[in-house]
PDB file of N, CA and C in Angstrom:
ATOM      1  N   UNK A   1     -48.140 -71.510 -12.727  1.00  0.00           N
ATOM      2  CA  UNK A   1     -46.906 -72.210 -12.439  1.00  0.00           C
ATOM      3  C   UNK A   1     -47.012 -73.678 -12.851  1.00  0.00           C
ATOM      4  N   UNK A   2     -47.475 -74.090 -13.901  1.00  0.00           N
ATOM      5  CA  UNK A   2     -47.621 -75.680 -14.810  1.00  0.00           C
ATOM      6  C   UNK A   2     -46.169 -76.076 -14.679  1.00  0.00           C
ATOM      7  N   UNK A   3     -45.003 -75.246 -14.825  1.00  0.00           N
ATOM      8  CA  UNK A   3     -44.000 -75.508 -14.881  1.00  0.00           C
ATOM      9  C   UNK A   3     -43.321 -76.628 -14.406  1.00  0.00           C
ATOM     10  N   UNK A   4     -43.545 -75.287 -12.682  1.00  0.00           N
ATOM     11  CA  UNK A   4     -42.841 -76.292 -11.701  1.00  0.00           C
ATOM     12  C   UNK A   4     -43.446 -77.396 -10.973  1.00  0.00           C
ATOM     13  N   UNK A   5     -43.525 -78.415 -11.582  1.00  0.00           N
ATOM     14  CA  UNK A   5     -43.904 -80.037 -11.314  1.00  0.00           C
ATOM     15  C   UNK A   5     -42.962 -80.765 -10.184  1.00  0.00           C
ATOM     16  N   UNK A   6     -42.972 -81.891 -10.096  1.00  0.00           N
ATOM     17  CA  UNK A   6     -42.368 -83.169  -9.089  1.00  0.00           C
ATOM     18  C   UNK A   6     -41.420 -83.331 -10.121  1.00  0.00           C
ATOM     19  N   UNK A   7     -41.621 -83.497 -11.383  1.00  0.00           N
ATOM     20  CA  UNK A   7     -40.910 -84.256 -12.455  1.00  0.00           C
ATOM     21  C   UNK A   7     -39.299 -83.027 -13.271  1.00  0.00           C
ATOM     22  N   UNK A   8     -40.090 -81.554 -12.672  1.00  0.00           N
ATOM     23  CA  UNK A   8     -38.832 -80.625 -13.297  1.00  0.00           C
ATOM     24  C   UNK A   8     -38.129 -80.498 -12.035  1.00  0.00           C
ATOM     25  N   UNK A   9     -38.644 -80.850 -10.866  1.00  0.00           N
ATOM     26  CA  UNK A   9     -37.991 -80.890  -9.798  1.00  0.00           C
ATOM     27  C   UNK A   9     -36.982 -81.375  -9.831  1.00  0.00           C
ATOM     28  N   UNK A  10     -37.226 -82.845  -9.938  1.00  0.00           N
ATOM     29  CA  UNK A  10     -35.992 -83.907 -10.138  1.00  0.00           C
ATOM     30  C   UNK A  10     -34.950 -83.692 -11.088  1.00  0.00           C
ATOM     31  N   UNK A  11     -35.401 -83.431 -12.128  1.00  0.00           N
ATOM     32  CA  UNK A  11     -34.608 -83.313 -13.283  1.00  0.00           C
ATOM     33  C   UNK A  11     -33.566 -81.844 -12.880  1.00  0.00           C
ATOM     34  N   UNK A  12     -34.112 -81.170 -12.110  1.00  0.00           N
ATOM     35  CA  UNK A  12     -33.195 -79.714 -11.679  1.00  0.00           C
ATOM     36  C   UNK A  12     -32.762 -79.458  -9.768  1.00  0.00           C
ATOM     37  N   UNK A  13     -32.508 -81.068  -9.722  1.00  0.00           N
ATOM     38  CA  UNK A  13     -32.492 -80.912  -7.967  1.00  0.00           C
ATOM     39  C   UNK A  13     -31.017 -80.552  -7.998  1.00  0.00           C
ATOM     40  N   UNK A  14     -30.098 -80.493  -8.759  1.00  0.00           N
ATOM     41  CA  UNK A  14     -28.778 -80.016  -8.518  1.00  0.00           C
ATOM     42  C   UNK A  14     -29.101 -78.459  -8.278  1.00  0.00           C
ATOM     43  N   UNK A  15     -29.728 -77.830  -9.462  1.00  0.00           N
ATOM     44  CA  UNK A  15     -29.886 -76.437  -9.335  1.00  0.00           C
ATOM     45  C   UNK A  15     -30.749 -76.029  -7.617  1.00  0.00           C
ATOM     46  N   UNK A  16     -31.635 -76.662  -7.777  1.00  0.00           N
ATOM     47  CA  UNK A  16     -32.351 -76.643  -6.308  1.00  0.00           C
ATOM     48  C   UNK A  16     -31.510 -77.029  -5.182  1.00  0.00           C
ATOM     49  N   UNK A  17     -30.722 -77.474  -4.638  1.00  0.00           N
ATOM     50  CA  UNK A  17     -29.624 -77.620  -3.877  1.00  0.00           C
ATOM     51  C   UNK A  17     -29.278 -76.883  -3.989  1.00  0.00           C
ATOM     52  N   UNK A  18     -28.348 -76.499  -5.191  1.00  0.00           N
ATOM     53  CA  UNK A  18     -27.146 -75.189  -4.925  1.00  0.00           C
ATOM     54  C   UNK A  18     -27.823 -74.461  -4.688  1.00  0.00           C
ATOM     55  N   UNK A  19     -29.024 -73.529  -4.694  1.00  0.00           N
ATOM     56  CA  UNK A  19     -29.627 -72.306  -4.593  1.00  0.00           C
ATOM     57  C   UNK A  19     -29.419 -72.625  -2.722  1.00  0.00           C
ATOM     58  N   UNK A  20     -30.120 -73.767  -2.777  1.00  0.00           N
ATOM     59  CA  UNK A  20     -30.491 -73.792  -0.932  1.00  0.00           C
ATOM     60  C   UNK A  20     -29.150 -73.173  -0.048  1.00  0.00           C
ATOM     61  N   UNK A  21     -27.955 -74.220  -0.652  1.00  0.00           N
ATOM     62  CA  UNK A  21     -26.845 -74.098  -0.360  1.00  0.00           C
ATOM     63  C   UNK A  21     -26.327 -72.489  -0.408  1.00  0.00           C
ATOM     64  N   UNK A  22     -26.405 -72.116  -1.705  1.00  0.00           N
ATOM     65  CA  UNK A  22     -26.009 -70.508  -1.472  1.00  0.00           C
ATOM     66  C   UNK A  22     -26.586 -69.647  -0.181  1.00  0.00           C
ATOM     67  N   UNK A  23     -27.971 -69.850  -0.249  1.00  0.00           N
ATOM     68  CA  UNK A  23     -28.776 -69.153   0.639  1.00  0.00           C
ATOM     69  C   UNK A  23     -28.442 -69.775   1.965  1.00  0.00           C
ATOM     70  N   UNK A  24     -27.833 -71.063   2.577  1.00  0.00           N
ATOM     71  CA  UNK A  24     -27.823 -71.005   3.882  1.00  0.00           C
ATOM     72  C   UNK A  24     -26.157 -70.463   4.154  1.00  0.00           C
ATOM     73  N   UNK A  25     -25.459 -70.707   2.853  1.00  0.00           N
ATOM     74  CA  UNK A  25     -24.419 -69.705   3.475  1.00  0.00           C
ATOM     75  C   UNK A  25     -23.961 -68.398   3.302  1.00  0.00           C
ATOM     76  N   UNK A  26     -24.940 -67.602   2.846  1.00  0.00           N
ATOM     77  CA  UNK A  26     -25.431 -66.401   3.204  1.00  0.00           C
ATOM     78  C   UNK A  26     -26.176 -66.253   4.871  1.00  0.00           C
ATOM     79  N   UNK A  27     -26.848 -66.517   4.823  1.00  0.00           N
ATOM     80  CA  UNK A  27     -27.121 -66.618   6.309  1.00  0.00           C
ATOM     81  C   UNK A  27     -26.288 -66.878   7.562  1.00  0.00           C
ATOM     82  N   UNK A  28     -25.279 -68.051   7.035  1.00  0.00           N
ATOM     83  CA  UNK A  28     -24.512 -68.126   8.264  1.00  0.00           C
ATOM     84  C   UNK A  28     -23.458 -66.959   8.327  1.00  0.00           C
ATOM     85  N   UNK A  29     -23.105 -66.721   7.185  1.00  0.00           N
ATOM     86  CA  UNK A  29     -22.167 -65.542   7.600  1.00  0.00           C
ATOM     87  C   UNK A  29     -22.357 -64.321   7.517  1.00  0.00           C
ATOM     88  N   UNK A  30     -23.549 -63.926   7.517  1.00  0.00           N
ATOM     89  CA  UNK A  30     -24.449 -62.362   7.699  1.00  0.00           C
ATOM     90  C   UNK A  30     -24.069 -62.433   9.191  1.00  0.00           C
ATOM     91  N   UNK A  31     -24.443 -63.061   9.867  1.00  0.00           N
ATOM     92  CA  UNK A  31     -24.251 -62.568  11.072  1.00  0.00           C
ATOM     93  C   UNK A  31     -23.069 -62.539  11.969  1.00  0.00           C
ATOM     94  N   UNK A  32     -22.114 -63.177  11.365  1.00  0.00           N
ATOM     95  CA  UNK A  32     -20.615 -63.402  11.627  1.00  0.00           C
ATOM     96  C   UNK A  32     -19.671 -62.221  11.174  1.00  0.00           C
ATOM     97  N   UNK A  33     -20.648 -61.623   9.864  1.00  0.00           N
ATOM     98  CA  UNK A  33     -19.903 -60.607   9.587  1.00  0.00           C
ATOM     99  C   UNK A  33     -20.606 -59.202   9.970  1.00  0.00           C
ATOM    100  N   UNK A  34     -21.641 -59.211  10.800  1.00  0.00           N
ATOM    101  CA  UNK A  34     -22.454 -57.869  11.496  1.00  0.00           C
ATOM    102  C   UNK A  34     -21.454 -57.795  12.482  1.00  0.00           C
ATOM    103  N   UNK A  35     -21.295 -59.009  13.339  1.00  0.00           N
ATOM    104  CA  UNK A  35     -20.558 -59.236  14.612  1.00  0.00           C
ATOM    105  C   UNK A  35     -19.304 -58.687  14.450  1.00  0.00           C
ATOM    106  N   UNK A  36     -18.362 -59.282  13.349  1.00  0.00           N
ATOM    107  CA  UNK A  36     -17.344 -58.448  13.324  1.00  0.00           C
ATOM    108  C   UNK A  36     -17.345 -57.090  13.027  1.00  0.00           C
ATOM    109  N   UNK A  37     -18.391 -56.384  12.064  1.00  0.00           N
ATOM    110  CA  UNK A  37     -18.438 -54.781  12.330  1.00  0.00           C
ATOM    111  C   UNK A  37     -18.567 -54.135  13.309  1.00  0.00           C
ATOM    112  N   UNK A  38     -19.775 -54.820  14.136  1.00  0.00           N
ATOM    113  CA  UNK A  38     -19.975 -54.387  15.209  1.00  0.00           C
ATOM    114  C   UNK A  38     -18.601 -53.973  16.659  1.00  0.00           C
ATOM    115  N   UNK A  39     -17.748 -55.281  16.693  1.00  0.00           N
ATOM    116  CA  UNK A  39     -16.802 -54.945  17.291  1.00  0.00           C
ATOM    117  C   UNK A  39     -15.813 -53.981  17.007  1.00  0.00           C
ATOM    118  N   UNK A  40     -15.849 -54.105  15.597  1.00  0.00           N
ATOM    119  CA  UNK A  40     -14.825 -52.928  15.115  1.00  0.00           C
ATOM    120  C   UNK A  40     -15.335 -51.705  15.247  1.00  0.00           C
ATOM    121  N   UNK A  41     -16.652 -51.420  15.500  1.00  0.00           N
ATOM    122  CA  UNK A  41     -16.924 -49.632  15.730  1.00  0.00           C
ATOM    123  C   UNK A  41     -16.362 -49.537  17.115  1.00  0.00           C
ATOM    124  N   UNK A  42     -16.786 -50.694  17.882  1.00  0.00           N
ATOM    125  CA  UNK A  42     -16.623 -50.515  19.771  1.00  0.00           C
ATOM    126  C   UNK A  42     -15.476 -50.457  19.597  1.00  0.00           C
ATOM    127  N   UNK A  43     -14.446 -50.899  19.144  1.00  0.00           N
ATOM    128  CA  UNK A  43     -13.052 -50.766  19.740  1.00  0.00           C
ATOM    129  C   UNK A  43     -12.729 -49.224  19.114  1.00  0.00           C
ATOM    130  N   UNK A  44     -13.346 -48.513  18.273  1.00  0.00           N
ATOM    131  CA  UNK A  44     -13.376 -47.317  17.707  1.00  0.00           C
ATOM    132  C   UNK A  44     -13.181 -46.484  19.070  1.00  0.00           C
ATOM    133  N   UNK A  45     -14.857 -46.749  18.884  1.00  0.00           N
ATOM    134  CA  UNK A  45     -15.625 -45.827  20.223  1.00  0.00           C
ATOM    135  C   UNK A  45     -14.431 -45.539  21.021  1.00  0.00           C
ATOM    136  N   UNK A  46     -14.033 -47.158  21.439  1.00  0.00           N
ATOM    137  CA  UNK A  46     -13.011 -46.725  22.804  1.00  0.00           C
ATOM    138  C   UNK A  46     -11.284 -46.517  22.567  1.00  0.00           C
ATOM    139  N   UNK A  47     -11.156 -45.895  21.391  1.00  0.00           N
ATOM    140  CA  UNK A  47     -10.032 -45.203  21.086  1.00  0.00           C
ATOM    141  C   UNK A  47     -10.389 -43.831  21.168  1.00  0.00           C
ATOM    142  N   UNK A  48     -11.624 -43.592  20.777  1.00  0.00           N
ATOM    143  CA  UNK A  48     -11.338 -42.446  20.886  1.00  0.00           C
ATOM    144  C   UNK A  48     -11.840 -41.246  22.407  1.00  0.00           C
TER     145      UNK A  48
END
């Protein structure tokens, strides 16, 4: 990994941000959107 240096860092911290950025909002809404499945089977359940 010679590649990834301090110096390609900098030069690619936009790309390095957005990745972070994608990935924490993946995370926040994984579980926002389990939660809403989740309720939607229970209100299933209790229709039927």
């Amino acid at each position: 990994m010679e590649w990834f240096t301090l110096e390609w860092l900098m030069k690619n911290m936009e790309w390095a941000v957005g990745l972070l950025v994608i990935g924490c909002v993946i995370l926040f809404f994984f579980p926002i959107l389990l939660g809403w499945q989740l309720k939607q089977d229970a209100q299933k359940k209790e229709e039927t």
